[in-house]
Protein backbone atom coordinates (compact mmCIF):
# COMPACT_ATOMS: atom_id res chain seq x y z
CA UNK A 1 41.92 60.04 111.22
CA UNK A 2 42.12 63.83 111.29
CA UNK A 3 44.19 65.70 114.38
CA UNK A 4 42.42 68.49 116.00
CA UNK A 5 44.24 71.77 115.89
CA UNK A 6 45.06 73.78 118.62
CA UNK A 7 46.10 77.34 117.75
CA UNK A 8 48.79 78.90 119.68
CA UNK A 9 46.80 82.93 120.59
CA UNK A 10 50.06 84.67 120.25
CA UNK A 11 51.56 86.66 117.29
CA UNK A 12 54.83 86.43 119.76
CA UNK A 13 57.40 84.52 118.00
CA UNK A 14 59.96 83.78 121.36
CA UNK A 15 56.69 82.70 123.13
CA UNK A 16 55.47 80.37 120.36
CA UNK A 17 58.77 79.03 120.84
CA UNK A 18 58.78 77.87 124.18
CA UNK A 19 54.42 76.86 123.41
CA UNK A 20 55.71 74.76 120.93
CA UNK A 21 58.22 72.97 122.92
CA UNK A 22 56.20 72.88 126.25
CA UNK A 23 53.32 71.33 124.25
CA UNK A 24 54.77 67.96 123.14
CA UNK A 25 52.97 64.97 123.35
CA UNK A 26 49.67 66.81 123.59
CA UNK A 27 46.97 64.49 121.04
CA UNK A 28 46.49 68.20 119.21
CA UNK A 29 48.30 69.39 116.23
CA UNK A 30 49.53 72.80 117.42
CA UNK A 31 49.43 75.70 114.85
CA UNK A 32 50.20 79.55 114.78
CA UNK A 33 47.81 82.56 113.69
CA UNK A 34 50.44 83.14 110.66
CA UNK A 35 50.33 79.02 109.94
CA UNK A 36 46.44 79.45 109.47
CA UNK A 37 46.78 82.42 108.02
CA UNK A 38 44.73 84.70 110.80
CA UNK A 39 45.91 88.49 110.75
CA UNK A 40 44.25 89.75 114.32
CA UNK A 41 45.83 92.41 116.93
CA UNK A 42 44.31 91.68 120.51
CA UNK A 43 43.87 94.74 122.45
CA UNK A 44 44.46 93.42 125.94
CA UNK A 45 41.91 96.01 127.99
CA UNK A 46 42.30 93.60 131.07
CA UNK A 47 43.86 94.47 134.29
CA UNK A 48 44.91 90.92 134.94
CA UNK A 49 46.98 88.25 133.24
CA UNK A 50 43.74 85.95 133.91
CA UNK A 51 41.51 88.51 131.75
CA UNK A 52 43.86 89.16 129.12
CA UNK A 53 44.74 85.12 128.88
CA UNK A 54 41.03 84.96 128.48
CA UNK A 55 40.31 87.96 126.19
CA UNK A 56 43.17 87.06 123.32
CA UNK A 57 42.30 83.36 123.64
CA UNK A 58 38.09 83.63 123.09
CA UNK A 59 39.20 86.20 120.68
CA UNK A 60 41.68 83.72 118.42
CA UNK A 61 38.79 81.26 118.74
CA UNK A 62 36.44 83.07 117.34
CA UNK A 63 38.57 84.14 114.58
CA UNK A 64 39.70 80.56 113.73
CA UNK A 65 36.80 78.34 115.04
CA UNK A 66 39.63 76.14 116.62
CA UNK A 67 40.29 75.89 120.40
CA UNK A 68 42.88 78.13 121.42
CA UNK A 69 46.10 78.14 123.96
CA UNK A 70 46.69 81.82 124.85
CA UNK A 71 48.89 83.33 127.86
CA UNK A 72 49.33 85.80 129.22
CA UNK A 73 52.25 86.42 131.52
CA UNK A 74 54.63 89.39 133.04
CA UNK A 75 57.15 90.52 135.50
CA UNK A 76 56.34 91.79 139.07
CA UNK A 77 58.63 93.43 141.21
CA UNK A 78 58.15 93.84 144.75
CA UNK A 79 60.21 97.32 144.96
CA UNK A 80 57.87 98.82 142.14
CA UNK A 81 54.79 97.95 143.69
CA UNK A 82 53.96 94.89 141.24
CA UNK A 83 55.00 96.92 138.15
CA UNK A 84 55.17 96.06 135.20
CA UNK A 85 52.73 93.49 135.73
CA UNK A 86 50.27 93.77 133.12
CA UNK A 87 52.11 96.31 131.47
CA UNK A 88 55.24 93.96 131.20
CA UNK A 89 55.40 93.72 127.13
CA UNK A 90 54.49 98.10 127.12
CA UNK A 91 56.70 99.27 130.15
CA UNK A 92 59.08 101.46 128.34
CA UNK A 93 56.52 102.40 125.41
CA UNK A 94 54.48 100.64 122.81
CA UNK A 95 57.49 100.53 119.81
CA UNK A 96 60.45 99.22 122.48
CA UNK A 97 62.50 96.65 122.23
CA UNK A 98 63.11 93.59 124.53
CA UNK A 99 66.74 95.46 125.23
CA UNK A 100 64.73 98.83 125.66
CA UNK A 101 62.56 97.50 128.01
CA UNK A 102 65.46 95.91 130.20
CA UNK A 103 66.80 99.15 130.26
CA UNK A 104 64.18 101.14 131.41
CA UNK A 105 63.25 98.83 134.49
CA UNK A 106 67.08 99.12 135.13
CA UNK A 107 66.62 102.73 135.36
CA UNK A 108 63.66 102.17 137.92
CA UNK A 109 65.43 99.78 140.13
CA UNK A 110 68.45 102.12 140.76
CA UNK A 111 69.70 102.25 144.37
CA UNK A 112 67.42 99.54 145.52
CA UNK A 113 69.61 97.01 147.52
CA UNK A 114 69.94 93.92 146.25
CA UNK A 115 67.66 92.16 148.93
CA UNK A 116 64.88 94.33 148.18
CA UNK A 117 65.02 93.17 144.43
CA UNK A 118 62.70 90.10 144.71
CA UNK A 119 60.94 89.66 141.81
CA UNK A 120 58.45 86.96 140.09
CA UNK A 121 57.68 85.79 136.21
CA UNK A 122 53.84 85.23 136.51
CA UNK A 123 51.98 83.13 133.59
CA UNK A 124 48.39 82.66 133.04
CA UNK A 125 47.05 80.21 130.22
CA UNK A 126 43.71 80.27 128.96
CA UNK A 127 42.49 77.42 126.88
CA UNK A 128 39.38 78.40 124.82
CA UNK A 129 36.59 76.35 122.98
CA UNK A 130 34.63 78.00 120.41
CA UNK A 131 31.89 77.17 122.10
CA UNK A 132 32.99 79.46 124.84
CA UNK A 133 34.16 77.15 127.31
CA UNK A 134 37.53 78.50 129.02
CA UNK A 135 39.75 77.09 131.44
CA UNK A 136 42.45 79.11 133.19
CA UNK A 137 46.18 77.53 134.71
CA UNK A 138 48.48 79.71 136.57
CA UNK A 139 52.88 79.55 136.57
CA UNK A 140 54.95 81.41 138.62
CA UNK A 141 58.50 81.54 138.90
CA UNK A 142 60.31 83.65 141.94
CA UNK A 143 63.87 85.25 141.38
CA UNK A 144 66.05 88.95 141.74
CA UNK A 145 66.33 91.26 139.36
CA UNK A 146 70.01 91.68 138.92
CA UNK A 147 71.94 94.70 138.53
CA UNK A 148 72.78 94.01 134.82
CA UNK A 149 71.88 92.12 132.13
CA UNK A 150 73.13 88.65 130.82
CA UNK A 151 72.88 85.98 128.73
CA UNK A 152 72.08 85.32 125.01
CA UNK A 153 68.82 83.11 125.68
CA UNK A 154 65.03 83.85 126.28
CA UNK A 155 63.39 87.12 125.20
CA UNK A 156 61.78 89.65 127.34
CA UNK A 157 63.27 90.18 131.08
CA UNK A 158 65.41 86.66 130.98
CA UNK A 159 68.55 88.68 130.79
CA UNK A 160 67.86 90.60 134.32
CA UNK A 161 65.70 87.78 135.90
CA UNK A 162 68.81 86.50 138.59
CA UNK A 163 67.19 82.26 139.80
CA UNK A 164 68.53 82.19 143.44
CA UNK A 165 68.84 78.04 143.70
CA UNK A 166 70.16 77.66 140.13
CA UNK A 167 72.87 81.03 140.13
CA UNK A 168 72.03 81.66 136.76
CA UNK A 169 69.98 84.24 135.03
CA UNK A 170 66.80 83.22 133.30
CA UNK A 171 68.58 84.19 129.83
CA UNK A 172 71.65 81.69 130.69
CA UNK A 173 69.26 78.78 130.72
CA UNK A 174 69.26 76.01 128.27
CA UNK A 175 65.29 75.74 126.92
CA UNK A 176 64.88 72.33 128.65
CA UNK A 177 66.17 74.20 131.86
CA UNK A 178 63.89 77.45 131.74
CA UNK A 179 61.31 74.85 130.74
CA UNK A 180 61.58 72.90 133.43
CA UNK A 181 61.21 75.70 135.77
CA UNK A 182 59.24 78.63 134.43
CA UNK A 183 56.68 80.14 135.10
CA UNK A 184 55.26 79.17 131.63
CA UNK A 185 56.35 76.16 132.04
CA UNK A 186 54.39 75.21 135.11
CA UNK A 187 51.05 77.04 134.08
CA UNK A 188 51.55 75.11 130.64
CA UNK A 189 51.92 71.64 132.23
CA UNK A 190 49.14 72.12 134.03
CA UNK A 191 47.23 72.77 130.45
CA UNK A 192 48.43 70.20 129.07
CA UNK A 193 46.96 67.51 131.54
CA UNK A 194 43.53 69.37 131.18
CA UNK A 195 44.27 69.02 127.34
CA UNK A 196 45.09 65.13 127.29
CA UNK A 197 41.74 64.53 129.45
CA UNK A 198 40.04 66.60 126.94
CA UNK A 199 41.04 64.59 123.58
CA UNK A 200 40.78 61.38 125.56
């Protein structure tokens, strides 16, 4: 009996990461764009995480004819008005670095007081039929962004992301710990129940 693929909408290698883990147990065989040999750029034109979830995973699934897991996900910060939001993966340019990025919102956040730094990691998955049938699960995560960075795991903002309950930084997290209470991590749990109902 053949598995049913689901492609992974992300050319993001630290994301696929976490998809991959966050994902077990699901009655799919989960796959990547470079796996199935699909070369595709998404322009994200949306001005939400919901419509760019939605744009790069109906765009993956028309590319592959497979249904598709895409999300879409960022940092808001209170004292920047929601920025980077959307913007989160271009903040400091379209050719910077996770480190560059870090940086530059470090720059921004100068001279705020530390309990005017609240922050939250917001994920949106869209799960896409090529038939055109999408469904939509939301993650959020609250936390401060700390005055400097830390930590050796993640990718992206983990390394200024400060967890209030836990005292860590996202980036000092084990994977089963960030897993367990990301933002990701809850918007892909909620998939993945949607997922198991589907294949049953």
């Amino acid at each position: 009996m053949s598995v049913t693929k689901l492609l992974l909408g992300t050319n993001n290698s630290g994301k696929a990461r976490e998809l991959f883990v966050l994902l077990e147990g699901i009655p799919f065989a989960v796959t990547t764009p470079q796996a199935e040999g699909i070369v595709l750029e998404v322009d994200e034109t949306g001005t939400t995480f919901e419509e760019n979830a939605v744009i790069k995973a109906m765009a993956f699934a028309a590319a592959s004819g497979l249904t598709v897991l895409a999300d879409d996900s960022g940092l808001e910060v209170d004292a920047l008005g929601g920025e980077p939001g959307v913007l989160s993966a271009r903040y400091a340019g379209p050719d910077a670095s996770d480190e560059d990025r870090v940086h530059y919102l470090l720059s921004k956040m100068q001279g705020i007081e530390w309990n005017k730094r609240g922050a939250r990691f917001r994920s949106v998955i869209a799960v896409a039929e090529p038939s055109g049938t999408v469904r939509l699960f939301e993650g959020t995560c609250e936390g401060i962004i700390a005055l400097n960075p830390k930590g050796e795991g993640g990718f992206g903002y983990d390394p200024v992301f400060y967890i209030p309950f836990l005292g860590k930084l996202m980036a000092e997290l084990s994977m089963d710990e960030k897993n367990s209470m990301s933002h990701r991590g809850g918007a892909a749990r909620n998939a993945v129940e949607y997922l198991k109902g589907v294949a049953g």
